[in-house]
Protein backbone atom coordinates (compact mmCIF):
# COMPACT_ATOMS: atom_id res chain seq x y z
CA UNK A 1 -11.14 24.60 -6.51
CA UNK A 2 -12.22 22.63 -3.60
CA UNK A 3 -15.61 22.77 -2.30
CA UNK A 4 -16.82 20.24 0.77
CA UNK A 5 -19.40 18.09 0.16
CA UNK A 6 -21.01 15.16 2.64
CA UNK A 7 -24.12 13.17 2.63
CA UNK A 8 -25.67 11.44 5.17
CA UNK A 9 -25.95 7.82 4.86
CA UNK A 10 -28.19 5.47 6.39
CA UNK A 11 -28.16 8.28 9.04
CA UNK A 12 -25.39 7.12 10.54
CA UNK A 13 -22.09 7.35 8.57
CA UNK A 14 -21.31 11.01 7.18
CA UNK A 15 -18.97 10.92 4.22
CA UNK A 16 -17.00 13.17 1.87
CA UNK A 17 -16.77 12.43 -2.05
CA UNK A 18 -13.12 12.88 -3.41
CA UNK A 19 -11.99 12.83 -6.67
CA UNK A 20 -8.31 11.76 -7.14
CA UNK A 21 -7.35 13.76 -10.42
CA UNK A 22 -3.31 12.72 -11.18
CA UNK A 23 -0.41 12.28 -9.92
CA UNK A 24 2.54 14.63 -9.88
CA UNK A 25 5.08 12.51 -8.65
CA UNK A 26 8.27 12.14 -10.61
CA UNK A 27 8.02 8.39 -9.83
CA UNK A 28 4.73 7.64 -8.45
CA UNK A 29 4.89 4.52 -5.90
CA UNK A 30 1.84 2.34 -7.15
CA UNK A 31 1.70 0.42 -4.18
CA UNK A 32 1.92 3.16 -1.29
CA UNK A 33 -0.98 4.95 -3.65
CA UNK A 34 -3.21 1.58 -3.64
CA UNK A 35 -2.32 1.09 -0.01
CA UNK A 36 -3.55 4.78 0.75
CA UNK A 37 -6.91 4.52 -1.04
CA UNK A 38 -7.84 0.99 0.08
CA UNK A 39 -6.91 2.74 4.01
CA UNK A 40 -8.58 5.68 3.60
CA UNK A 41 -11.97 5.17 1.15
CA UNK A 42 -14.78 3.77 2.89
CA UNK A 43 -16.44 1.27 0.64
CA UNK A 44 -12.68 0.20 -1.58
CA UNK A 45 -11.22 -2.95 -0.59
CA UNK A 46 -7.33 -4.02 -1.76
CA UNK A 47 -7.82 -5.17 -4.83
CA UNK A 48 -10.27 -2.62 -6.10
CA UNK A 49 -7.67 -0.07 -4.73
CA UNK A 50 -4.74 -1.59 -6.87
CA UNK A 51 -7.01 -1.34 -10.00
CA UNK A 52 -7.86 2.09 -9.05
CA UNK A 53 -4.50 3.28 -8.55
CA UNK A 54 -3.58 1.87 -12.22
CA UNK A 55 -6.50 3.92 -13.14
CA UNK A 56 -4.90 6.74 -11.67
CA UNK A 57 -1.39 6.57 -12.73
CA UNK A 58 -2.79 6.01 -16.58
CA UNK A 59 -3.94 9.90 -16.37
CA UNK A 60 -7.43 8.84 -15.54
CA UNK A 61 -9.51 10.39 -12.14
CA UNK A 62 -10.66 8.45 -9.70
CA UNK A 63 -13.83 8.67 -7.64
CA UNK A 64 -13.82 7.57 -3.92
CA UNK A 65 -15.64 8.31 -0.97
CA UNK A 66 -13.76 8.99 2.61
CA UNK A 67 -15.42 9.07 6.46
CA UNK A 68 -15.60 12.22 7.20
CA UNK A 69 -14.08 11.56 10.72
CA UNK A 70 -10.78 10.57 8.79
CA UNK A 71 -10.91 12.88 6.04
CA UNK A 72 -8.14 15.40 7.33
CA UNK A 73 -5.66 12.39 7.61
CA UNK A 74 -6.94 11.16 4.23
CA UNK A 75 -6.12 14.25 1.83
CA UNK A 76 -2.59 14.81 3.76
CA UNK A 77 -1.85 11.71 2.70
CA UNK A 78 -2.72 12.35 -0.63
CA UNK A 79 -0.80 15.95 -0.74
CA UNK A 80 2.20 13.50 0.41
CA UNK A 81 1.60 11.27 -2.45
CA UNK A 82 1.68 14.52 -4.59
CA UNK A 83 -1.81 13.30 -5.75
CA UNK A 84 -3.97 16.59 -6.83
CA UNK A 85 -7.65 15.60 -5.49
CA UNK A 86 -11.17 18.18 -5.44
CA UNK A 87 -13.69 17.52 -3.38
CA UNK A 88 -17.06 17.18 -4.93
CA UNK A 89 -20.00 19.04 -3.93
């Protein structure tokens, strides 16, 4: 279900595209979820990351983009958040 996918950027920045599909959790904690995103995306600032995190919890996915250097970090956070991602190729 997961397949790795990075581009390089401006040749400098190498990134991974994740797509945040729900989440599981019996009660979901809004603000831990916007506060992962906004920490772990590279281009999402707060505010975009609240909005996104609505987006999530309504049963929509969510498209974000993660440094690569941080990515292992990024989706155990989101296993903690019982948020089921895939990784787009």
């Amino acid at each position: 279900m997961t397949h790795l996918n990075f581009a390089i950027l401006q040749g400098q920045y190498t990134i991974m595209k994740v797509i945040l599909l729900s989440c599981d959790a019996q009660r979901p904690d809004k603000r831990a979820i916007a506060k992962c995103i906004a920490e772990v995306s590279s281009n999402i600032d707060e505010s975009l990351a609240r909005e996104l995190a609505d987006i999530l919890l309504e049963g929509d996915s969510v498209d974000i983009e993660v440094d690569d250097k941080s990515s292992g970090s990024a989706l155990r956070a989101f296993r903690k958040l019982d948020i089921e991602y895939e990784i787009e190729e």
